[in-house]
C-alpha atoms as a PDB file:
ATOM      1  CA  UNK A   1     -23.809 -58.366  -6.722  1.00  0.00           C
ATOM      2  CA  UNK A   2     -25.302 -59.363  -9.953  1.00  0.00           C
ATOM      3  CA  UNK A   3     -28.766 -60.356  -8.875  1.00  0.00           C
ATOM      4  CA  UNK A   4     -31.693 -58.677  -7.408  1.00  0.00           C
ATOM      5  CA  UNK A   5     -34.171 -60.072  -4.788  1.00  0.00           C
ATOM      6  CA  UNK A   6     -38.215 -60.205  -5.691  1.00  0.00           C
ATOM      7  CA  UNK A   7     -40.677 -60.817  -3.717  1.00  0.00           C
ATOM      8  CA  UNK A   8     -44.330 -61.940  -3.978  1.00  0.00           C
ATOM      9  CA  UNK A   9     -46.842 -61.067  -1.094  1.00  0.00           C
ATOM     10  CA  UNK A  10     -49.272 -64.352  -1.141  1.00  0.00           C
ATOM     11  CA  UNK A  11     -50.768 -63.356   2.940  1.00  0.00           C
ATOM     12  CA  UNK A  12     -49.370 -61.411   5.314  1.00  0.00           C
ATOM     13  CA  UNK A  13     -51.133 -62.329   9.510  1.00  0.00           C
ATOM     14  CA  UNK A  14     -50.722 -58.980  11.223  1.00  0.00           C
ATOM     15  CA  UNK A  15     -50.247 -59.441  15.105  1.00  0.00           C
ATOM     16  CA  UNK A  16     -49.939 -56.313  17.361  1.00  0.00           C
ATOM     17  CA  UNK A  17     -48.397 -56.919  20.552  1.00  0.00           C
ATOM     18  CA  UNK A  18     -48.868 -55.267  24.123  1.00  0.00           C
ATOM     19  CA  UNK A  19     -45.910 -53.451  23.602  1.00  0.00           C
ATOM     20  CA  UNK A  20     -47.234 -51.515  21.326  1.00  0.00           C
ATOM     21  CA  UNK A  21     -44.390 -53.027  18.570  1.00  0.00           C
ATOM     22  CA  UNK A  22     -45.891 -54.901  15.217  1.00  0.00           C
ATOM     23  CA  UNK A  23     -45.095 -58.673  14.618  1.00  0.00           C
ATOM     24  CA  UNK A  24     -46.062 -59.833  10.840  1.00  0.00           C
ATOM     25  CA  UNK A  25     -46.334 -63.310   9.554  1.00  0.00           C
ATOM     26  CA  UNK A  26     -45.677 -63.057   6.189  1.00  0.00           C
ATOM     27  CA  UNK A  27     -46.089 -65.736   3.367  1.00  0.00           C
ATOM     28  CA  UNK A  28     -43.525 -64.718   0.359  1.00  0.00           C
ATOM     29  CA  UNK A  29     -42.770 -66.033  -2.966  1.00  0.00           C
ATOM     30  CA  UNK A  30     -39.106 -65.265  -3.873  1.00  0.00           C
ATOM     31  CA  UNK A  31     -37.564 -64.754  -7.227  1.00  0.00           C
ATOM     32  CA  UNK A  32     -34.364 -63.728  -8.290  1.00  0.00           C
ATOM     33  CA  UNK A  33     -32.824 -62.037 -11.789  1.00  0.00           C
ATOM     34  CA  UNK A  34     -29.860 -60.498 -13.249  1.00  0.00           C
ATOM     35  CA  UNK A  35     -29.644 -57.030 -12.352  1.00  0.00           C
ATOM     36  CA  UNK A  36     -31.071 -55.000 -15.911  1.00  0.00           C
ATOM     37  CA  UNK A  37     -32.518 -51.251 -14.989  1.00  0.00           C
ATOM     38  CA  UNK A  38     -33.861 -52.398 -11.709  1.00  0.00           C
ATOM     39  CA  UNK A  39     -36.997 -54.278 -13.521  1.00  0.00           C
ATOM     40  CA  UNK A  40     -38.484 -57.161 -13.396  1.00  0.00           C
ATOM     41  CA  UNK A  41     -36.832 -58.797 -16.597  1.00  0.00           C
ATOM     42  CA  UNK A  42     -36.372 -62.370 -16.277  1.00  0.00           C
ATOM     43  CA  UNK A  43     -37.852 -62.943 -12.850  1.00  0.00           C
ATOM     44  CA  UNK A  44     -37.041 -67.098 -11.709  1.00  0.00           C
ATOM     45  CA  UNK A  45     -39.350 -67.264  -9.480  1.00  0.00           C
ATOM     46  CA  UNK A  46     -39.342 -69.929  -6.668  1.00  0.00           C
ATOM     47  CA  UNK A  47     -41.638 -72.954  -6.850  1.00  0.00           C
ATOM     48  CA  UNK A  48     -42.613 -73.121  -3.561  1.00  0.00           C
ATOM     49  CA  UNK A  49     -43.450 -69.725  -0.768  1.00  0.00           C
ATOM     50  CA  UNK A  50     -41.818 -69.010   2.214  1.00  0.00           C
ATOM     51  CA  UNK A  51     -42.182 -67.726   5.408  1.00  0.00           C
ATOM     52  CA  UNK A  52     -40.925 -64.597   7.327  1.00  0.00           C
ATOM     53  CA  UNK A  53     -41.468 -62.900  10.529  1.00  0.00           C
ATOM     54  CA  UNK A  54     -40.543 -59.015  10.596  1.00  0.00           C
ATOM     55  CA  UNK A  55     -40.774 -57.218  13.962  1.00  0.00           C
ATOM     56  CA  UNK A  56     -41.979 -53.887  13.543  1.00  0.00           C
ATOM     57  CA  UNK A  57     -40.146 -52.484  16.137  1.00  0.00           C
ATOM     58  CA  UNK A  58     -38.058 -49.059  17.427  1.00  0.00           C
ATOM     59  CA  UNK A  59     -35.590 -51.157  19.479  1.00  0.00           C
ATOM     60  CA  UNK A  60     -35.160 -54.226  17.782  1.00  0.00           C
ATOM     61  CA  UNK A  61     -36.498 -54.172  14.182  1.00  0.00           C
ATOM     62  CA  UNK A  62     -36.132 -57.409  12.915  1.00  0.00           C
ATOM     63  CA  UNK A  63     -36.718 -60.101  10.183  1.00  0.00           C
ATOM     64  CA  UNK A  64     -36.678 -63.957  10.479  1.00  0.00           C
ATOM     65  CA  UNK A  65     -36.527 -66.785   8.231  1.00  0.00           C
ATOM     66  CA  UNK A  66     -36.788 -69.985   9.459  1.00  0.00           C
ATOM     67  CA  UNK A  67     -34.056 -70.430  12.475  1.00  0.00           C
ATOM     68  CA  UNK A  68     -32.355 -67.044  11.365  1.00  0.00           C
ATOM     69  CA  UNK A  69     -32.780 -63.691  12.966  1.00  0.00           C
ATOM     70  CA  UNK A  70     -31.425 -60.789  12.202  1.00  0.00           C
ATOM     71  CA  UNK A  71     -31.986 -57.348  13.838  1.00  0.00           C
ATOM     72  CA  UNK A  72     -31.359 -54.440  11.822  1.00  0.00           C
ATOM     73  CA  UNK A  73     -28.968 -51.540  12.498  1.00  0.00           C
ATOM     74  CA  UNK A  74     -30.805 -48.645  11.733  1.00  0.00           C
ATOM     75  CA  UNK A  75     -29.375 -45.518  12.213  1.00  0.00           C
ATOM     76  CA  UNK A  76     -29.953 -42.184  10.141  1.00  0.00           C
ATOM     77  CA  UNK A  77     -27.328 -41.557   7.025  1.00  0.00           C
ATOM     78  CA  UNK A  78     -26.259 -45.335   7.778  1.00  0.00           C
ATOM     79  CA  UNK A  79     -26.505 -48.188   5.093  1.00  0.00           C
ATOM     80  CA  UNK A  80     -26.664 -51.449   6.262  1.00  0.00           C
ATOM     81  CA  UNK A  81     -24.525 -54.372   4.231  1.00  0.00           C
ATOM     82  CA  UNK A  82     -25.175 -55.480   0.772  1.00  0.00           C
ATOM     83  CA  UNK A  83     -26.031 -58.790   2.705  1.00  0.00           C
ATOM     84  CA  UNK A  84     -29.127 -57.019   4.281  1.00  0.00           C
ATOM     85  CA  UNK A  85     -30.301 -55.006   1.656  1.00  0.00           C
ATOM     86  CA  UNK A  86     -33.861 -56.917   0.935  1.00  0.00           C
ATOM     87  CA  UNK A  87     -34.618 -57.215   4.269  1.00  0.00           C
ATOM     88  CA  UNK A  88     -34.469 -53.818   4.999  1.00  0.00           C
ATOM     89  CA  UNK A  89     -36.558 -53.414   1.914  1.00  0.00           C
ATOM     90  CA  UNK A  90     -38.724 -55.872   3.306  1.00  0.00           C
ATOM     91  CA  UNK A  91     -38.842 -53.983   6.406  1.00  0.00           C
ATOM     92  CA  UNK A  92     -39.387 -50.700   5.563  1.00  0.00           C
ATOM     93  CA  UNK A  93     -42.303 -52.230   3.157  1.00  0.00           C
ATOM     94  CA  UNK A  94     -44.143 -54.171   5.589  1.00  0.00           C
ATOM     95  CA  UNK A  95     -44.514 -51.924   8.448  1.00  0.00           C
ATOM     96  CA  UNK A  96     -43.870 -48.399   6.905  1.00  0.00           C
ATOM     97  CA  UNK A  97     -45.488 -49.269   3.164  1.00  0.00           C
ATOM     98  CA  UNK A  98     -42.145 -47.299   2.209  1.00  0.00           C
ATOM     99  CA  UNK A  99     -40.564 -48.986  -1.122  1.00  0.00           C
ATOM    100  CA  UNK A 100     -38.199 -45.839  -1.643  1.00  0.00           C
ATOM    101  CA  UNK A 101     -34.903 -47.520  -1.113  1.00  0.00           C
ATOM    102  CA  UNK A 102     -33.243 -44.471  -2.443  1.00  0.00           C
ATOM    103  CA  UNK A 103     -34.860 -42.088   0.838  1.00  0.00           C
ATOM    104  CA  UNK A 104     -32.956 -42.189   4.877  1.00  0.00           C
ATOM    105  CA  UNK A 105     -36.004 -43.866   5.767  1.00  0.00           C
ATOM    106  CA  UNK A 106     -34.111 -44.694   9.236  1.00  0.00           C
ATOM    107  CA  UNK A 107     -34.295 -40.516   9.803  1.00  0.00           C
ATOM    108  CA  UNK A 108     -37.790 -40.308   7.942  1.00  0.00           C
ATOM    109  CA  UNK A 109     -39.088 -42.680  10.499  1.00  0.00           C
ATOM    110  CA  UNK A 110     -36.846 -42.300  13.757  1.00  0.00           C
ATOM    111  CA  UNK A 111     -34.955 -45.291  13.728  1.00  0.00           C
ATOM    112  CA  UNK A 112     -31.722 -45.055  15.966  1.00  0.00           C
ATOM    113  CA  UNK A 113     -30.805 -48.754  16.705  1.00  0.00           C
ATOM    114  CA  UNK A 114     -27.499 -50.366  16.934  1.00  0.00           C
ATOM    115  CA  UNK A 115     -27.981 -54.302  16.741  1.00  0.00           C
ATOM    116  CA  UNK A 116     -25.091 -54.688  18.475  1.00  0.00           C
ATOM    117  CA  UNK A 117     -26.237 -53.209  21.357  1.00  0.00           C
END
């Protein structure tokens, strides 16, 4: 791929749910660039936010824009597809504050979830 995702945090509505499970309203701006040393060089940044719902969850972690949901397969020493990539980012930053995309942060945090079933 030869662009990265950015994101902007404008407000972020923090819901916790009988469960015990997270759900987060989040209010994002997105940008895009070419991909140069991972910075933010060149940022085009939308003109308008967006919204996105990530379930902070152990069973069925999940993000949704708009009509689209996608639960994430998180299993240790797994990557998930190139396709997924930001929001597992976005995932792992809103309800672990972990930005390390580099770490197993599935094992670190003791995900085991096929979203297959």
């Amino acid at each position: 791929m030869d662009e990265c995702s950015w994101a902007k945090w404008m407000f972020v509505d923090v819901k916790p749910m009988p469960t015990g499970e997270v759900r987060m309203d989040i209010t994002l701006l997105g940008g895009s660039s070419p991909i140069v040393d991972r910075k933010r060089r060149g940022v085009a940044w939308s003109k308008r936010p967006h919204s996105v719902t990530v379930l902070c969850s152990y069973s069925q972690p999940s993000i949704s824009v708009g009509g689209q949901k996608d639960v994430l397969s998180l299993k240790p020493n797994e990557r998930l597809p190139g396709f997924l990539t930001s929001s597992e980012n976005l995932y792992f930053e809103a309800c672990h504050s972990d930005m390390n995309e580099a770490s197993d942060r599935a094992a670190k945090y003791g995900y085991n979830v096929d979203a297959d079933g």
